[in-house]
N, C-alpha and C. Protein backbone atom coordinates (compact mmCIF):
# COMPACT_ATOMS: atom_id res chain seq x y z
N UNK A 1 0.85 -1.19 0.00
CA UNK A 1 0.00 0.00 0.00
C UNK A 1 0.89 1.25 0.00
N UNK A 2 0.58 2.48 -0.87
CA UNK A 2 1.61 3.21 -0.97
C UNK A 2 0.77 4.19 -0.11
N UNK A 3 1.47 5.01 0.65
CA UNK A 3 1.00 6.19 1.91
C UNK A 3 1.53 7.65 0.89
N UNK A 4 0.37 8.52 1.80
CA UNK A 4 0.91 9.62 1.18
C UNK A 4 1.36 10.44 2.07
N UNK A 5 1.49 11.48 1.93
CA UNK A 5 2.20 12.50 3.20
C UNK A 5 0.73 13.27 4.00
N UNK A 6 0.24 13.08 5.20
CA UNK A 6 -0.83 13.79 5.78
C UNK A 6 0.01 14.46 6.95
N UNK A 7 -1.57 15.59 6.96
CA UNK A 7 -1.09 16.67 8.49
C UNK A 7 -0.32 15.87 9.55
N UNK A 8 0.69 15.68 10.48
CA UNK A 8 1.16 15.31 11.59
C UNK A 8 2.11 14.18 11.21
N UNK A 9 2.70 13.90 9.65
CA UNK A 9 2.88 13.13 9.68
C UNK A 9 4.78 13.51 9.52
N UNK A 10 5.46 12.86 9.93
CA UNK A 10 6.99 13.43 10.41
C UNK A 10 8.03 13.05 9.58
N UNK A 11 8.27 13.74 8.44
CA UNK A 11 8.65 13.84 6.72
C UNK A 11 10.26 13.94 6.54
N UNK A 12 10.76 13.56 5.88
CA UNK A 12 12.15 14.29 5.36
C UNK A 12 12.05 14.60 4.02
N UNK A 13 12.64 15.81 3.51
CA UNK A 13 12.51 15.91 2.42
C UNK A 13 14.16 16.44 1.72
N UNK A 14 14.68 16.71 0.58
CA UNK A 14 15.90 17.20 0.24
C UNK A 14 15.11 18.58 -0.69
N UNK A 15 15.36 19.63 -0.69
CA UNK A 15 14.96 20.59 -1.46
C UNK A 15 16.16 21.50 -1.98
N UNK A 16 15.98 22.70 -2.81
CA UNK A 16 16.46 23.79 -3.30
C UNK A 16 15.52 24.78 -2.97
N UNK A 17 15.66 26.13 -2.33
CA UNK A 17 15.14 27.39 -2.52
C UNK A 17 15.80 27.92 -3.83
N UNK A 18 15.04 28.64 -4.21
CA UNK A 18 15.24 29.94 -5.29
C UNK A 18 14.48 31.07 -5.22
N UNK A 19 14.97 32.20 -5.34
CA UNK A 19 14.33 33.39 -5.87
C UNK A 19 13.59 33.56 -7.39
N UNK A 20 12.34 34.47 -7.58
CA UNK A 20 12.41 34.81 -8.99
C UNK A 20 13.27 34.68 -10.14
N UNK A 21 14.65 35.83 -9.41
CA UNK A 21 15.37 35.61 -10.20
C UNK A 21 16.14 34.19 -10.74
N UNK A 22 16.14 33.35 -9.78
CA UNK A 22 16.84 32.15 -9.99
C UNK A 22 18.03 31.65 -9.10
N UNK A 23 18.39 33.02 -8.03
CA UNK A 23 19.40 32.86 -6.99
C UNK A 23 19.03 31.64 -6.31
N UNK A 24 19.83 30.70 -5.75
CA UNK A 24 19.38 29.94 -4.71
C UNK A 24 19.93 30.95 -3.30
N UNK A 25 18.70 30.57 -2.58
CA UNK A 25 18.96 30.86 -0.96
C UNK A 25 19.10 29.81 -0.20
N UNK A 26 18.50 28.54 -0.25
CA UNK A 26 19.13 27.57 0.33
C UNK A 26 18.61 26.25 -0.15
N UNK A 27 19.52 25.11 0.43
CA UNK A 27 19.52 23.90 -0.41
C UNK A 27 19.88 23.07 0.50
N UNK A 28 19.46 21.47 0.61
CA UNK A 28 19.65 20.94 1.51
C UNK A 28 20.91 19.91 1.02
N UNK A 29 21.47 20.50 -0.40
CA UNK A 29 22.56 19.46 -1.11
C UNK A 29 23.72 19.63 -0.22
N UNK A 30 24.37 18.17 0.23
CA UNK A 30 25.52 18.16 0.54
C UNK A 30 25.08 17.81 2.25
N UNK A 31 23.78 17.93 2.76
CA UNK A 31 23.26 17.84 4.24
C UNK A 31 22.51 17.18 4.25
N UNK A 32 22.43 16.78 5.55
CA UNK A 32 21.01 15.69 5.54
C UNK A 32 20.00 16.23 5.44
N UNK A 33 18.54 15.55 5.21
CA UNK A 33 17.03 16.18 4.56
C UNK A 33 16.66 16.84 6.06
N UNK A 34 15.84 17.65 5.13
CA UNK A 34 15.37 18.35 6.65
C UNK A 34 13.86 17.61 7.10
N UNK A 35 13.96 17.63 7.90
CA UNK A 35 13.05 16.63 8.77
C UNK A 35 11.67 17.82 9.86
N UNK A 36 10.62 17.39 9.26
CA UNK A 36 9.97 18.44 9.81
C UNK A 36 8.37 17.78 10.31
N UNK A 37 7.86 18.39 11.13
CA UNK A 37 6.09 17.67 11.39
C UNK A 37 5.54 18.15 10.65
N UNK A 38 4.79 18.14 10.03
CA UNK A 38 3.75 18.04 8.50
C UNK A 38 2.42 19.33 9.60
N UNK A 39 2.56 20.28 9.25
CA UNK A 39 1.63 21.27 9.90
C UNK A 39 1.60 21.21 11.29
N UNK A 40 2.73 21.27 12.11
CA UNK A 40 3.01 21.75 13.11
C UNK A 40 3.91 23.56 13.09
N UNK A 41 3.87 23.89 12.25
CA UNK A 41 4.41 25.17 12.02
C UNK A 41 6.11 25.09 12.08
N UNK A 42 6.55 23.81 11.69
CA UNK A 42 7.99 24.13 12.09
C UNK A 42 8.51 24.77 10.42
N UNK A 43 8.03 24.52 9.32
CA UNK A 43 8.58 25.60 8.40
C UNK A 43 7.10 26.40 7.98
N UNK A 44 7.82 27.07 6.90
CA UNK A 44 6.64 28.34 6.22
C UNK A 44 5.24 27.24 5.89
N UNK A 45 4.17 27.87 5.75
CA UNK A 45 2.92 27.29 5.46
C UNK A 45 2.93 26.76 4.14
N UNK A 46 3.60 27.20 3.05
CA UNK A 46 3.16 26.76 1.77
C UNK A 46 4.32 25.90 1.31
N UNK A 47 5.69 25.40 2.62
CA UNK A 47 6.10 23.80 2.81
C UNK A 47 4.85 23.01 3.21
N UNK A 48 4.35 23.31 4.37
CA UNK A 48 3.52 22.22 5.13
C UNK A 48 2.32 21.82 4.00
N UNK A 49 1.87 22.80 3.40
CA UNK A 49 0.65 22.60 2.17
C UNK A 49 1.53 22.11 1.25
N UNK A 50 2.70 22.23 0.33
CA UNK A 50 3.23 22.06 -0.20
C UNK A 50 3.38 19.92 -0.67
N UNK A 51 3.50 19.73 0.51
CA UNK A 51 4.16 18.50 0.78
C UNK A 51 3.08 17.17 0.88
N UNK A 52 1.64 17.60 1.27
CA UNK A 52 0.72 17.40 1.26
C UNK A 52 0.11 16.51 0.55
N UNK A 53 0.22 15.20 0.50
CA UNK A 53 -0.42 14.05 -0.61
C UNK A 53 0.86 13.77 -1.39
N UNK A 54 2.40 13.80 -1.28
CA UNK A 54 3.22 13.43 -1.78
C UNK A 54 3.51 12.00 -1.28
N UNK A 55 3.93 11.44 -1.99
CA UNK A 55 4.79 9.88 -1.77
C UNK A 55 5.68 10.00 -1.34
N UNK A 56 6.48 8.84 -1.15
CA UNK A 56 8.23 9.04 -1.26
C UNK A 56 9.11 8.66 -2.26
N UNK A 57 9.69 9.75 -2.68
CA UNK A 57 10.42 9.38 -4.18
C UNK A 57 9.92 10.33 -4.94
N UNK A 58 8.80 10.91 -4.57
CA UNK A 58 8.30 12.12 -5.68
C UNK A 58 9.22 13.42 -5.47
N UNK A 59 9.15 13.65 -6.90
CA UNK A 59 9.37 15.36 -6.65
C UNK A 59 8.44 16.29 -7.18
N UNK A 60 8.56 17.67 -6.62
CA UNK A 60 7.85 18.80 -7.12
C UNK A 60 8.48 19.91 -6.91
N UNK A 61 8.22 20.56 -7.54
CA UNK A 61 8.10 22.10 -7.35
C UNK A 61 6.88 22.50 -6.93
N UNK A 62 7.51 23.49 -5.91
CA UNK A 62 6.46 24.63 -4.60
C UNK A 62 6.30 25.87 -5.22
N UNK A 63 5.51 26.71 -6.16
CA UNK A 63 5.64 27.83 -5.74
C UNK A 63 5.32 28.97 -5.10
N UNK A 64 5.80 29.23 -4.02
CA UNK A 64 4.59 29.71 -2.55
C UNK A 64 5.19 31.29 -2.56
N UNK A 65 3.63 31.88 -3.04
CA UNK A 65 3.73 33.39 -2.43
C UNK A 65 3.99 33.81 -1.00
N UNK A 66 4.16 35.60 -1.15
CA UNK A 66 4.98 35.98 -0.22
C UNK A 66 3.86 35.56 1.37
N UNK A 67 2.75 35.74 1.22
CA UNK A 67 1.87 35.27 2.40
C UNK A 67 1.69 33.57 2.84
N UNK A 68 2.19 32.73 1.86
CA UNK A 68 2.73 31.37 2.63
C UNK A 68 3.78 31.24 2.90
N UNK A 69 4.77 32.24 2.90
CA UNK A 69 6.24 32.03 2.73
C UNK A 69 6.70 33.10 4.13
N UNK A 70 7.63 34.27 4.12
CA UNK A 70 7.83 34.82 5.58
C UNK A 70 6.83 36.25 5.49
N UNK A 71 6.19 36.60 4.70
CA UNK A 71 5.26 36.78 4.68
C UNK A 71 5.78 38.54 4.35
N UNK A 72 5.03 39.58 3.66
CA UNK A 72 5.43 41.12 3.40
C UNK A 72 6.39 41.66 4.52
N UNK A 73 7.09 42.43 3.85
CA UNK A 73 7.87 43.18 4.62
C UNK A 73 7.35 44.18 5.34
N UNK A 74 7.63 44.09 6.82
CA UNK A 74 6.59 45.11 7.71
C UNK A 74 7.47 45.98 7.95
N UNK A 75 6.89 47.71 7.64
CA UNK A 75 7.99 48.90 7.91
C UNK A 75 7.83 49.06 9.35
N UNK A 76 7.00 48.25 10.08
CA UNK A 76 7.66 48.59 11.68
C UNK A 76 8.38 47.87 12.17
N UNK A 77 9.28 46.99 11.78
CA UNK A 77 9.97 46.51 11.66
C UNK A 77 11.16 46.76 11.72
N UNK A 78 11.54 48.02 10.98
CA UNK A 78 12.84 48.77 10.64
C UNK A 78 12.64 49.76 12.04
N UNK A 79 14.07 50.58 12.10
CA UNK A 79 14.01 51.42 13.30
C UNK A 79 15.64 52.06 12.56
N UNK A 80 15.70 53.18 12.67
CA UNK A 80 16.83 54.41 12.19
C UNK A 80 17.35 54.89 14.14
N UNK A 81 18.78 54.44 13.93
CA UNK A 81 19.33 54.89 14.95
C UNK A 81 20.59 55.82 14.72
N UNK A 82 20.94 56.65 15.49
CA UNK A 82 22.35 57.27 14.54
C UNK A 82 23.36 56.26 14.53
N UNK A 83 24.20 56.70 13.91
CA UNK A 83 25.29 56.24 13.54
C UNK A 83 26.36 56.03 14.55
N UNK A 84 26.80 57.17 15.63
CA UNK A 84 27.08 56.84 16.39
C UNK A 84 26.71 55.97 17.25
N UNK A 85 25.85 55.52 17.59
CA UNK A 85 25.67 54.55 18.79
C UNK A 85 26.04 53.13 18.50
N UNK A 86 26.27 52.97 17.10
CA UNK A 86 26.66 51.57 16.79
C UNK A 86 28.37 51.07 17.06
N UNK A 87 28.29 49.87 18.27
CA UNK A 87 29.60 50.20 18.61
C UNK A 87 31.00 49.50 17.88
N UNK A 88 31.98 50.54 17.88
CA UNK A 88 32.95 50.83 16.50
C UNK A 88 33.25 49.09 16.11
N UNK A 89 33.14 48.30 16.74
CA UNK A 89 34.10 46.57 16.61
C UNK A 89 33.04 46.23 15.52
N UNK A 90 31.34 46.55 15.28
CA UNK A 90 30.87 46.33 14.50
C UNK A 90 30.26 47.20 12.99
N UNK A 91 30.65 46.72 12.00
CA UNK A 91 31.01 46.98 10.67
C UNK A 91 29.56 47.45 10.22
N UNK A 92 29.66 49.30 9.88
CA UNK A 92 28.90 49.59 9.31
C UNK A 92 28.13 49.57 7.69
N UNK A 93 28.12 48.14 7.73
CA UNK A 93 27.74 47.63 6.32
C UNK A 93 26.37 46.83 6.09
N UNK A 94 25.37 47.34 4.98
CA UNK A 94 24.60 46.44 4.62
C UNK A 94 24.42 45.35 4.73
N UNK A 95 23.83 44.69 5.22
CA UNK A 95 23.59 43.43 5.63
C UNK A 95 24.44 42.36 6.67
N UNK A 96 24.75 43.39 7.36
CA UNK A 96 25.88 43.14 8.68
C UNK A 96 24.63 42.87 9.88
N UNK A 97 24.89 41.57 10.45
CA UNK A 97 23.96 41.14 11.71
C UNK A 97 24.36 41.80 12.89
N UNK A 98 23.34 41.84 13.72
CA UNK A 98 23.78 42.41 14.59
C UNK A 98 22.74 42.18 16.46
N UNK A 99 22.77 41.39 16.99
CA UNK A 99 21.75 41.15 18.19
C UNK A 99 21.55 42.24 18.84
N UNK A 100 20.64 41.89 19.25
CA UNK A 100 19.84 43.42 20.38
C UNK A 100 19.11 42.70 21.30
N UNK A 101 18.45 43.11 22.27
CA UNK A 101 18.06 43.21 23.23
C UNK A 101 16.53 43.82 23.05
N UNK A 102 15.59 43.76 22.84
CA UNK A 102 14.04 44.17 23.12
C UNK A 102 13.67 44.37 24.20
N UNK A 103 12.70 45.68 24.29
CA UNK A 103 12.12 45.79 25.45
C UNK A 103 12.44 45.22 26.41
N UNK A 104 11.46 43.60 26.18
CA UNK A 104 11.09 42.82 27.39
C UNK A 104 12.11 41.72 27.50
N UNK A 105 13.31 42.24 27.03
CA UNK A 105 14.97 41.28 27.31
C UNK A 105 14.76 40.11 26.73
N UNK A 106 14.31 39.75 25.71
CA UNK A 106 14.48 38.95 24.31
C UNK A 106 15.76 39.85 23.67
N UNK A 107 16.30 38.52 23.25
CA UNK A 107 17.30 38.87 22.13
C UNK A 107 17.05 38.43 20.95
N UNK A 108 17.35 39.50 19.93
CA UNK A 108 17.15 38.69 18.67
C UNK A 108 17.94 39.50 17.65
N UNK A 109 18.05 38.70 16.46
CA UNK A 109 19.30 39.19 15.17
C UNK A 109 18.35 40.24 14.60
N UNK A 110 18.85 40.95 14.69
CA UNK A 110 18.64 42.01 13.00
C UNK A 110 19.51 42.36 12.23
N UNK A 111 19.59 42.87 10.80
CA UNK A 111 20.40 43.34 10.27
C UNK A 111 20.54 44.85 10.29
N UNK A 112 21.21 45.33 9.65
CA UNK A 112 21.59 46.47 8.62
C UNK A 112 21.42 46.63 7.13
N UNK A 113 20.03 47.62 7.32
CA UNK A 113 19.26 47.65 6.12
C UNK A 113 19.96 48.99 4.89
N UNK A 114 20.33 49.88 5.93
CA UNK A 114 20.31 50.89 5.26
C UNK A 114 21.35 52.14 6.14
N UNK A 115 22.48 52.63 5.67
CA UNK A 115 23.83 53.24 5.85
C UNK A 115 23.70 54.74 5.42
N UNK A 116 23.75 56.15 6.09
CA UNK A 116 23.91 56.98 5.70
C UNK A 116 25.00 57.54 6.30
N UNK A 117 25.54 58.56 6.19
CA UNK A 117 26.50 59.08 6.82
C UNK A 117 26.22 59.64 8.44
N UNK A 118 24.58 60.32 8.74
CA UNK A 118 23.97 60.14 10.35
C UNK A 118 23.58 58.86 11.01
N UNK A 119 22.85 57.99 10.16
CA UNK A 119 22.16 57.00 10.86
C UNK A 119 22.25 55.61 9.97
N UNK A 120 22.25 54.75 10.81
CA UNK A 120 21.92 53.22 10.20
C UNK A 120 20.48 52.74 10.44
N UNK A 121 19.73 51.60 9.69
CA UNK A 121 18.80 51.39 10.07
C UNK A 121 18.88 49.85 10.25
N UNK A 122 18.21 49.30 11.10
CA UNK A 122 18.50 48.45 11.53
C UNK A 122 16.76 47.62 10.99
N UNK A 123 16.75 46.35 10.49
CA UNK A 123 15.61 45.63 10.03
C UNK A 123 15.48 44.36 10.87
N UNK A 124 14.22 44.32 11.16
CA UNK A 124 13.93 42.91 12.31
C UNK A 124 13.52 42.07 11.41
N UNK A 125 12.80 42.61 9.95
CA UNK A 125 12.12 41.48 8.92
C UNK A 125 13.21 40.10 8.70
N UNK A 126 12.51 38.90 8.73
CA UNK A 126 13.18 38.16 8.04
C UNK A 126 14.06 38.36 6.57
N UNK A 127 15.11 37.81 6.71
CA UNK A 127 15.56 38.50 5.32
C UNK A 127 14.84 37.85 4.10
N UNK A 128 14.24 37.15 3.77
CA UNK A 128 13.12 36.49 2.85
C UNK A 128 11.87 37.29 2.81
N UNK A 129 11.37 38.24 3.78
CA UNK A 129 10.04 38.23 3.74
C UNK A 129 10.11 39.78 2.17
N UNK A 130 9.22 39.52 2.08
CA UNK A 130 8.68 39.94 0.87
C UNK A 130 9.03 39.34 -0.34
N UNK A 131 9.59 38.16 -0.30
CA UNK A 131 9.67 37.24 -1.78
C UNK A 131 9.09 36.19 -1.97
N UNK A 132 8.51 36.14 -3.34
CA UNK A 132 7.47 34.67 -3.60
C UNK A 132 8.92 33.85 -3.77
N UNK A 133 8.43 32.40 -2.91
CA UNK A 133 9.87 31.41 -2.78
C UNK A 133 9.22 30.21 -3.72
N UNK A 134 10.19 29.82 -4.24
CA UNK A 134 10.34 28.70 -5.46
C UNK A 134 10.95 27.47 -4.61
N UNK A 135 10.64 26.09 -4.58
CA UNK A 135 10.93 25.08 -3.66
C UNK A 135 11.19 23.90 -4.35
N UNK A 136 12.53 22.77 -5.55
CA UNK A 136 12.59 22.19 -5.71
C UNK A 136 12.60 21.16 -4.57
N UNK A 137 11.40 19.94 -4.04
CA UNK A 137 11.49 18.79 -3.38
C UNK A 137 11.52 17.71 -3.33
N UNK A 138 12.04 16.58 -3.20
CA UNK A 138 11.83 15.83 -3.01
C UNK A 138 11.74 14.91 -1.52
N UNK A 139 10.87 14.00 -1.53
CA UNK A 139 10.19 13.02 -0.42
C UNK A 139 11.17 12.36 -0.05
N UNK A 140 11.73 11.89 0.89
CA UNK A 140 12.68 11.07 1.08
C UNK A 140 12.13 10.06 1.63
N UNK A 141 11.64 10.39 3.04
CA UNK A 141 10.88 9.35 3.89
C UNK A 141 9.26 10.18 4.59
N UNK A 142 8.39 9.11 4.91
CA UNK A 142 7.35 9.41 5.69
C UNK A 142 7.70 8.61 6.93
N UNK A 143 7.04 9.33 8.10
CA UNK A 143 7.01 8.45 9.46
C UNK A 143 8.39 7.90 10.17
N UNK A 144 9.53 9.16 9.95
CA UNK A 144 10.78 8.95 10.05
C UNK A 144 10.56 8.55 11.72
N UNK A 145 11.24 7.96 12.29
CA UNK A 145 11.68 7.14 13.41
C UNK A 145 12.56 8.60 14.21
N UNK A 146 11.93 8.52 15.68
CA UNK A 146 12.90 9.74 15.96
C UNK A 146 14.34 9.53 16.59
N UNK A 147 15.45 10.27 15.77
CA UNK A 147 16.55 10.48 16.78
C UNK A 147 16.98 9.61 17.35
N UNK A 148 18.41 9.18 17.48
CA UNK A 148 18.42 8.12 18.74
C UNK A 148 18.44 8.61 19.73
N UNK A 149 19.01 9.79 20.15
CA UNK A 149 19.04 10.63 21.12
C UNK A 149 17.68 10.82 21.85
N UNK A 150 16.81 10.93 21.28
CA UNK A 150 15.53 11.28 21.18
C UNK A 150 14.82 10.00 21.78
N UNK A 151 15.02 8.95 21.37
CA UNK A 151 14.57 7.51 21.49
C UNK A 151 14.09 7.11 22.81
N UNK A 152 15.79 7.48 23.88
CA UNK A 152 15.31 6.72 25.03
C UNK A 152 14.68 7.94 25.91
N UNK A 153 14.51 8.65 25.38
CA UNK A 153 14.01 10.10 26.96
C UNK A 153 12.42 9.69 26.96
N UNK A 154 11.78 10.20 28.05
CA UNK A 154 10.48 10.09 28.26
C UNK A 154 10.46 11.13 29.60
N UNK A 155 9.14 11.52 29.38
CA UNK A 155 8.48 13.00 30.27
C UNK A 155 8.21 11.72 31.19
C-alpha cells in the first residue's frame, strides 16, 4: 500500500530554494534532509501545504507566495538609529547582523538595512520576507523514526 504524506505526519525531504530571479537561498545538497512535522508550524505554510499528498520518491516544485512564505515586509519593523551609537568593533555595512536586546529582554538578530553618513537602520524582517519562494522537493521518507538521542528520553 503506498502512503501519502498527511497533516502530523513526520517527513524528510531534500529541497532547493530559489528566488524569482533564480538565486538559490538555500539547499539541503551536501546535508542531511530536513526533517519536519507536516503542519506543526515548524517551516513556512506553503512547505507544510506544499508537501501534502506526496509519496516518497516524488518530486515537485512549490511555488509559494509571499503570504505562505515569511510573509510582506513590515515597515515597523525597521528602526533608524544614529550612527554613532553603533559600537565601532561592528562593521557599518549592509547586511551586517547584529543582536539586540528588546524591550522585554528577548534577544534577537537584526540586520543592517540601510547606511547613511547620520544613521543606520536596523531591520527585524526576516531576510526572505517579501519574496514569492520557489521550492525544488523531493520526499525522502514518511514516518521517520525519531533520533536516537531522542529515542530513550520520556516526560
Amino acid at each position: 500500500m503506498i502512503t501519502s504524506v498527511q497533516n502530523g505526519d513526520l517527513v524528510r525531504i531534500h529541497y532547493t530554494g530559489t528566488l524569482d530571479d533564480g538565486s538559490v537561498f538555500d539547499s539541503s545538497d551536501g546535508r542531511d534532509p530536513l526533517e519536519f512535522e507536516v503542519g506543526s508550524g515548524m517551516v513556512i505554510a506553503g512547505m507544510d501545504a506544499g508537501v501534502l499528498g506526496m509519496i516518497v520518491g516524488q518530486k515537485k516544485t512549490l511555488n509559494i507566495p509571499v503570504d505562505e512564505a515569511y510573509g510582506p515586509i513590515n515597515p515597523a519593523a525597521r528602526q533608524e538609529m544614529p550612527r554613532d551609537q553603533l559600537p565601532e568593533e561592528i562593521p557599518a555595512e549592509v547586511g551586517t547582523p547584529i543582536q539586540v536586546e528588546t524591550q522585554d529582554g528577548q534577544t534577537m538578530v537584526v540586520q543592517i538595512s540601510d547606511v547613511s553618513e547620520e544613521t543606520i537602520t536596523l531591520d527585524a524582517n526576516h531576510p526572505l520576507a517579501g519574496f514569492d519562494l520557489t521550492f525544488e522537493v523531493e520526499l525522502v521518507a514518511i514516518g521517520v523514526e525519531p533520533a536516537a538521542e531522542d529515542a530513550g528520553s520520556q516526560s
